[in-house]
C-alpha atoms as a PDB file:
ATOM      1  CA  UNK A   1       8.984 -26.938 -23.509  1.00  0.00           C
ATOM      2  CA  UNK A   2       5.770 -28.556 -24.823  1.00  0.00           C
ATOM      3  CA  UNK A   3       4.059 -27.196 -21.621  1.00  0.00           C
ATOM      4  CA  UNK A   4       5.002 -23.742 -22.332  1.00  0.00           C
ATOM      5  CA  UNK A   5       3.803 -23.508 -25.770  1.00  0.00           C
ATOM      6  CA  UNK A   6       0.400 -25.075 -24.615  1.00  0.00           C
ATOM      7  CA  UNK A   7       0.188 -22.106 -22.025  1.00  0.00           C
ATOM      8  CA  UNK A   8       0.621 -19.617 -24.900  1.00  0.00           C
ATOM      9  CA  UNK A   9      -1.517 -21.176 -26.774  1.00  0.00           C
ATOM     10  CA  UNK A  10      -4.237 -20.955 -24.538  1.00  0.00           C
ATOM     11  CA  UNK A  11      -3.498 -17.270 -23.825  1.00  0.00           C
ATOM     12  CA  UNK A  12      -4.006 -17.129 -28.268  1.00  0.00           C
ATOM     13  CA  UNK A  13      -7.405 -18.899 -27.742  1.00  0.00           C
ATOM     14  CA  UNK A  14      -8.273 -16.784 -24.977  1.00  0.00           C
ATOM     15  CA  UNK A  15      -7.437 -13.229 -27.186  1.00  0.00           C
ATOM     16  CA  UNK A  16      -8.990 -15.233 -30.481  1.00  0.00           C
ATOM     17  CA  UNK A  17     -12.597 -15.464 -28.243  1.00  0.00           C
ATOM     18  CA  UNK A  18     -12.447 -11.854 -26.702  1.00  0.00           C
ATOM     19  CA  UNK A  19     -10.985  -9.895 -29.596  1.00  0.00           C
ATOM     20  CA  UNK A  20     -12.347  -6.476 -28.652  1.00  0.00           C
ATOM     21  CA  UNK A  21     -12.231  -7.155 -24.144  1.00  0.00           C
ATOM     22  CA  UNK A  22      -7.933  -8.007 -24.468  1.00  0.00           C
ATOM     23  CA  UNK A  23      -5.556  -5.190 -25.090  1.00  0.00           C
ATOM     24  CA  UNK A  24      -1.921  -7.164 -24.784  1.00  0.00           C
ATOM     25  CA  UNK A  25       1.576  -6.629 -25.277  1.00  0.00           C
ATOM     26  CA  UNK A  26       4.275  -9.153 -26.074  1.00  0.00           C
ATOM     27  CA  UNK A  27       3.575 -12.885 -24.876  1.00  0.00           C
ATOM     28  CA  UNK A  28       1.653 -14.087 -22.485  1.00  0.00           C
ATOM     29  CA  UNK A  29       0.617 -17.638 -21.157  1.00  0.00           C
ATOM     30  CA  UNK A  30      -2.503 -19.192 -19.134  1.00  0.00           C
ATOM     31  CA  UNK A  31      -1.826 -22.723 -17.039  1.00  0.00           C
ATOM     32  CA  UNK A  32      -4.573 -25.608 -17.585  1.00  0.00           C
ATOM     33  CA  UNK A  33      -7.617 -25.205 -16.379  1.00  0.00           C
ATOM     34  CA  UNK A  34      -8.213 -21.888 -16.085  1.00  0.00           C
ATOM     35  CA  UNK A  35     -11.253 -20.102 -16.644  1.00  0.00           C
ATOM     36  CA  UNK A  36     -11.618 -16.522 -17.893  1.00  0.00           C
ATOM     37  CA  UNK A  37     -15.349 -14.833 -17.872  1.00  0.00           C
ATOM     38  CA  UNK A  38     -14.333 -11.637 -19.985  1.00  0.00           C
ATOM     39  CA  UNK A  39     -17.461  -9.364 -19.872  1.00  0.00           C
ATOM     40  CA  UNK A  40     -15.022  -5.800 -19.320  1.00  0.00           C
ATOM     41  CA  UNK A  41     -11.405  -5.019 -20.510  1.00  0.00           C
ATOM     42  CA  UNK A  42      -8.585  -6.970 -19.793  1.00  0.00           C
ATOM     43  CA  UNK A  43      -5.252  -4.682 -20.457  1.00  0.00           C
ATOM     44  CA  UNK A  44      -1.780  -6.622 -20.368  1.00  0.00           C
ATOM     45  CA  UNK A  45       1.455  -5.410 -20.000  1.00  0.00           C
ATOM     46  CA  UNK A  46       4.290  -7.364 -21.585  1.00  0.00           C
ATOM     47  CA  UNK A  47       5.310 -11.150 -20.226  1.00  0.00           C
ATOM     48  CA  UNK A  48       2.567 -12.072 -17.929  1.00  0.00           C
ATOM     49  CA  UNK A  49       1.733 -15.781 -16.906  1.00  0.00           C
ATOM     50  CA  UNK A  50      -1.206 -17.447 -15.559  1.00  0.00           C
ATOM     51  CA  UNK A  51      -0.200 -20.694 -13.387  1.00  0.00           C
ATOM     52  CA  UNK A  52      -3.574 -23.187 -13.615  1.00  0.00           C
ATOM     53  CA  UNK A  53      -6.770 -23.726 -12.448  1.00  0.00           C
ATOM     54  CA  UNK A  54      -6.935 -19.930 -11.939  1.00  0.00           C
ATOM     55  CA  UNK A  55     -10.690 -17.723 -11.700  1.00  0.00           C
ATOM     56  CA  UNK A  56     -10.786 -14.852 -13.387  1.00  0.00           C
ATOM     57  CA  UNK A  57     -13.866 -12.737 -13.972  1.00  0.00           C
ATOM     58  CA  UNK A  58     -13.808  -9.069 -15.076  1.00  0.00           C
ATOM     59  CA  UNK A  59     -16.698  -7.197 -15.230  1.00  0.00           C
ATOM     60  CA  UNK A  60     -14.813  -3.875 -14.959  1.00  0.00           C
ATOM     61  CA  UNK A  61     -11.258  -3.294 -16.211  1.00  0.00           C
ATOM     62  CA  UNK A  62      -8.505  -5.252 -15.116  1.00  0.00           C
ATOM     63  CA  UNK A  63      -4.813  -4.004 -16.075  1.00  0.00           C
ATOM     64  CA  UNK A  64      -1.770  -5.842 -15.293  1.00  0.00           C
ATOM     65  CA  UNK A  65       1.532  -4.475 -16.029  1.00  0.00           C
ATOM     66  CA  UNK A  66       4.728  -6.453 -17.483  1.00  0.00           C
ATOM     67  CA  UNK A  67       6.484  -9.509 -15.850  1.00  0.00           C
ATOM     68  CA  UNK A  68       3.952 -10.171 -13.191  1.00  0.00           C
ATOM     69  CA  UNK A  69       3.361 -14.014 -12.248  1.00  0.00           C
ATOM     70  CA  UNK A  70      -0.034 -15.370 -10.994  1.00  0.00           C
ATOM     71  CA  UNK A  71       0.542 -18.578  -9.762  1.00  0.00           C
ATOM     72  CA  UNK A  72      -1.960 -21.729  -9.205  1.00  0.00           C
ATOM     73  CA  UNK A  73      -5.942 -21.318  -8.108  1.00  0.00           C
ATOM     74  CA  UNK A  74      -5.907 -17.570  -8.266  1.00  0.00           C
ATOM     75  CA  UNK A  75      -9.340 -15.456  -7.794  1.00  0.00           C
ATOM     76  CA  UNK A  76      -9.209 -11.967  -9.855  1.00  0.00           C
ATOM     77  CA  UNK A  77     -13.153 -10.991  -9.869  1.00  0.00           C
ATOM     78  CA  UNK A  78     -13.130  -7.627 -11.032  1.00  0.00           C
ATOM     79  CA  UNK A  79     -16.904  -5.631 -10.969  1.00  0.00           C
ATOM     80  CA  UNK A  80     -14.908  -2.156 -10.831  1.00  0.00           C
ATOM     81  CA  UNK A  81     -11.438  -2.141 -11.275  1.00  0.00           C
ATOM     82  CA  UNK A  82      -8.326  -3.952  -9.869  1.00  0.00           C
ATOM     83  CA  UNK A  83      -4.604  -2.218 -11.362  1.00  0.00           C
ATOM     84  CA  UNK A  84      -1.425  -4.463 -11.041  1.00  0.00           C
ATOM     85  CA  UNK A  85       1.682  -2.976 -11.725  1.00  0.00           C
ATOM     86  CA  UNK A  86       4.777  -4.455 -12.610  1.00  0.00           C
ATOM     87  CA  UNK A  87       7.256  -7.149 -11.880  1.00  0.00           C
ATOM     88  CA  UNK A  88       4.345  -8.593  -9.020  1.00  0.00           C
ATOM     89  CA  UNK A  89       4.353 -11.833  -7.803  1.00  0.00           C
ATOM     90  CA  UNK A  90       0.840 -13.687  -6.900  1.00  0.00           C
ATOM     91  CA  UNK A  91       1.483 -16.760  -4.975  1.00  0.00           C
ATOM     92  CA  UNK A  92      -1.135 -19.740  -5.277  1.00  0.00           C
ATOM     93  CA  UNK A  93      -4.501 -19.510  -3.385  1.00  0.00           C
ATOM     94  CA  UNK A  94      -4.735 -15.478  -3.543  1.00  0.00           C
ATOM     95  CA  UNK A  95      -7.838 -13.715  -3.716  1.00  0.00           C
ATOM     96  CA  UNK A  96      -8.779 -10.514  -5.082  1.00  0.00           C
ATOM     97  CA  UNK A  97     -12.227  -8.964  -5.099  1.00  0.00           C
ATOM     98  CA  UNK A  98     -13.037  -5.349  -5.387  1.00  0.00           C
ATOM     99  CA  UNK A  99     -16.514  -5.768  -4.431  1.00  0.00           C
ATOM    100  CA  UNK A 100     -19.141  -6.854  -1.869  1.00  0.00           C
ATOM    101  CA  UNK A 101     -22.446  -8.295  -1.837  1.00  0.00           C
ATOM    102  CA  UNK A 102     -25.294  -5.948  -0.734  1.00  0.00           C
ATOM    103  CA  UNK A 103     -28.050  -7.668   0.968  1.00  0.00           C
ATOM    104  CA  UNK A 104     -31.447  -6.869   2.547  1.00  0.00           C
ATOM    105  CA  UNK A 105     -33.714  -8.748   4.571  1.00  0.00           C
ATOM    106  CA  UNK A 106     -37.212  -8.706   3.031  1.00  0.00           C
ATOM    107  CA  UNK A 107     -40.119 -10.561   4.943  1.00  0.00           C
ATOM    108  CA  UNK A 108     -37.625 -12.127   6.943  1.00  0.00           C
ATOM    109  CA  UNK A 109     -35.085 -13.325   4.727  1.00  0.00           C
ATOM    110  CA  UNK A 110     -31.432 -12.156   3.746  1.00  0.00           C
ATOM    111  CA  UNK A 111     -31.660 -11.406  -0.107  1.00  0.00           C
ATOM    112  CA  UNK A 112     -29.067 -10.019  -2.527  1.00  0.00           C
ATOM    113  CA  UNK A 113     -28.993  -6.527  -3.437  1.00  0.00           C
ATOM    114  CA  UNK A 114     -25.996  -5.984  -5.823  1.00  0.00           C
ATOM    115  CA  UNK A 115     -22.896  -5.083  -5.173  1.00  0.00           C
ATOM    116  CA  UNK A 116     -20.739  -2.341  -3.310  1.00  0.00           C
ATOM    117  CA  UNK A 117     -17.243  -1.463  -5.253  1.00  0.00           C
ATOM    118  CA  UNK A 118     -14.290  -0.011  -4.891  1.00  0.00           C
ATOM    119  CA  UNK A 119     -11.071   0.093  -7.147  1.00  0.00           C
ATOM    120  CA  UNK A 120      -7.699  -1.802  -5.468  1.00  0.00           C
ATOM    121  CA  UNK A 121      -4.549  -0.600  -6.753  1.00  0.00           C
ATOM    122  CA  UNK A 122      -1.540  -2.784  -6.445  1.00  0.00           C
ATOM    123  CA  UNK A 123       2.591  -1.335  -6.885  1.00  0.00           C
ATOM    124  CA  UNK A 124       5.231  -2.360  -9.035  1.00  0.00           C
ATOM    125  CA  UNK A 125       7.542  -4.621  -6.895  1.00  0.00           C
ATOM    126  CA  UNK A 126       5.016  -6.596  -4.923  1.00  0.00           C
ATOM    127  CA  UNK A 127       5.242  -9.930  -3.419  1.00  0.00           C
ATOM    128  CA  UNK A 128       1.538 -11.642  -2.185  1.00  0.00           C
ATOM    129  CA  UNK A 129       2.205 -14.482  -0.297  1.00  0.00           C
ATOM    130  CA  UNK A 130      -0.021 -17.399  -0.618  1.00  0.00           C
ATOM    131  CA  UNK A 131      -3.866 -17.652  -0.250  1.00  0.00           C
ATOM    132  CA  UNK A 132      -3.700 -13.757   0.951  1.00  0.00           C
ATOM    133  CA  UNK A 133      -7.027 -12.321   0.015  1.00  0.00           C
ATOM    134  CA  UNK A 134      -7.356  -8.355  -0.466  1.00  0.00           C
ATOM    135  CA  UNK A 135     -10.563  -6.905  -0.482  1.00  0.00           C
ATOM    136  CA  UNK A 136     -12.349  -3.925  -2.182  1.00  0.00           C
ATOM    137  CA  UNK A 137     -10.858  -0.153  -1.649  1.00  0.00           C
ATOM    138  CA  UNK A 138      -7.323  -1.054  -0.523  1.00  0.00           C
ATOM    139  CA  UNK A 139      -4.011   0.243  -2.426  1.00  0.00           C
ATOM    140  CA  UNK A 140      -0.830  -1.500  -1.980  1.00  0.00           C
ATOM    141  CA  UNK A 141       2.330   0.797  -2.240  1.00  0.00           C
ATOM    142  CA  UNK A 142       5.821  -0.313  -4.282  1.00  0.00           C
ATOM    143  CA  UNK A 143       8.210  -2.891  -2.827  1.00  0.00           C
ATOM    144  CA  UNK A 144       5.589  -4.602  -0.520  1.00  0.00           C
ATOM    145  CA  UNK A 145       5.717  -7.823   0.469  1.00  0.00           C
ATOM    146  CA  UNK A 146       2.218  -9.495   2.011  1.00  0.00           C
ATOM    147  CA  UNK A 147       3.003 -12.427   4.019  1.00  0.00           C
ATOM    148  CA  UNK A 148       0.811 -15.415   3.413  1.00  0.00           C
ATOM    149  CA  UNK A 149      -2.591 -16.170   5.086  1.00  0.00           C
ATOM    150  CA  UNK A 150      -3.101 -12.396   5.236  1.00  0.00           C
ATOM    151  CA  UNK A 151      -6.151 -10.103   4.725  1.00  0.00           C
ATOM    152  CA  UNK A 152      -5.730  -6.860   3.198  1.00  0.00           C
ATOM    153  CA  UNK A 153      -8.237  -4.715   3.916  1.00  0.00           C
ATOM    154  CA  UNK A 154      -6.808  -1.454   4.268  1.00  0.00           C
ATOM    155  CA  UNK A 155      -3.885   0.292   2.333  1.00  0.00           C
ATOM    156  CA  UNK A 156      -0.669  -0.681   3.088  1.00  0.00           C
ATOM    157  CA  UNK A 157       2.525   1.447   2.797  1.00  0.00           C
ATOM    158  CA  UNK A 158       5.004   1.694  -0.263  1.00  0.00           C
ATOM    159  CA  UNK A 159       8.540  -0.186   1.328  1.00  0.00           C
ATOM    160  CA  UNK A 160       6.638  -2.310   3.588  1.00  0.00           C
ATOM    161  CA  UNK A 161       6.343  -6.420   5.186  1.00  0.00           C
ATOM    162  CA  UNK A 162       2.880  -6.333   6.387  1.00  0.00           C
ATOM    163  CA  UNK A 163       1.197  -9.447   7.345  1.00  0.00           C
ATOM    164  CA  UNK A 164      -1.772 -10.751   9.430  1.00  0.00           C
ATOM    165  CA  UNK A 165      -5.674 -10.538   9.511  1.00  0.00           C
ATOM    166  CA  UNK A 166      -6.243  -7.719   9.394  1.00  0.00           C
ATOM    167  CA  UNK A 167      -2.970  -7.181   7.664  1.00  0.00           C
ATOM    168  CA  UNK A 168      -0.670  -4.174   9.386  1.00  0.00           C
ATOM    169  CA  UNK A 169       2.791  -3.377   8.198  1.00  0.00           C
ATOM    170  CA  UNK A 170       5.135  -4.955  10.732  1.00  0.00           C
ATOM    171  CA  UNK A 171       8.779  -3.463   9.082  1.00  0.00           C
ATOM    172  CA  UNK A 172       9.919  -1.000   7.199  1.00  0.00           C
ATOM    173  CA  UNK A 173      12.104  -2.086   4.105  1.00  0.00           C
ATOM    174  CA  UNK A 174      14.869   0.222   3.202  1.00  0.00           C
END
C-alpha cells in the first residue's frame, strides 16, 4: 500500500515540475527510478502506471490512453509522435523510438546529422511482449499481441499474433 502511494506521488511531482507539458486524467503512478525528460506534451488517459527504472523522453507529443501498463526499464523517446491507445500492456525491456539518427561522413568520418521521424500508432487492446522494440513509421492495429524479443518495423494487422525480427503476423485472432 505504501508503495502505491509513493508511485502516485511521484506521478504528482512529475505534473507539479511540467505543469504546462502534462494533460492527465484520473490517477496515475510512476515506479522508482524513473526518469522523465518532458520537453513536448505528454497527454494521459485515465489509470496509467509506470513500473520503474523506466526512460522516457518526449520531444514531440506522446498520448496514452486509459488503463495501459508500462512495466519495468521501458524506452518511450518520442522526437515526433508515438499514440497508445487503451487497455495496452508494455512488458519490461520494450523499446519505442519514432526516430533515427541521420549521419554523414565528412572528411572521413561518420557524423550526426539529426534525425529522421515518423509517427507510430499503437491500438486499443495490445499486448507487447518483453524487450520488443518498434521502430519509427509502424502502426499496430487493435487486439494485437507482439511476442517478446520482436522487432516491429512495419505495420502489423488489427486481430493479429505477430512475432519475430522482423516481426510478421503468424495467426489470425478471431
Amino acid at each position: 500500500m505504501v508503495e502505491q502511494i509513493l508511485m502516485v506521488l511521484r506521478f504528482f511531482l512529475i505534473k507539479y515540475l511540467n505543469p504546462s507539458k502534462i494533460i492527465s486524467q484520473g490517477i496515475h503512478a510512476v515506479g522508482i527510478g524513473s526518469i522523465f525528460k518532458i520537453r513536448g506534451l505528454l497527454r494521459l488517459g485515465r489509470r496509467t502506471s509506470f513500473g520503474r527504472y523506466n526512460y522516457v523522453d518526449i520531444q514531440g507529443k506522446l498520448s496514452i490512453g486509459d488503463r495501459c501498463f508500462i512495466n519495468d526499464q521501458v524506452r518511450l523517446v518520442c522526437h515526433k509522435e508515438i499514440i497508445i491507445g487503451n487497455n495496452v500492456l508494455i512488458a519490461a525491456g520494450v523499446s519505442i523510438y519514432d526516430h533515427d539518427h541521420k549521419t554523414k561522413m565528412l572528411d572521413g568520418q561518420m557524423v550526426f546529422d539529426g534525425y529522421t521521424t515518423a509517427s507510430i500508432h499503437i491500438g486499443d487492446n495490445v499486448w507487447i511482449g518483453e524487450k520488443v522494440m518498434i521502430l519509427k513509421g509502424v502502426s499496430i492495429g487493435n487486439n494485437v499481441i507482439i511476442g517478446a524479443g520482436s522487432v516491429v518495423n512495419a505495420d502489423i494487422a488489427t486481430n493479429s499474433v505477430a512475432v519475430g525480427n522482423p516481426c510478421k503476423v503468424v495467426k489470425s485472432l478471431s
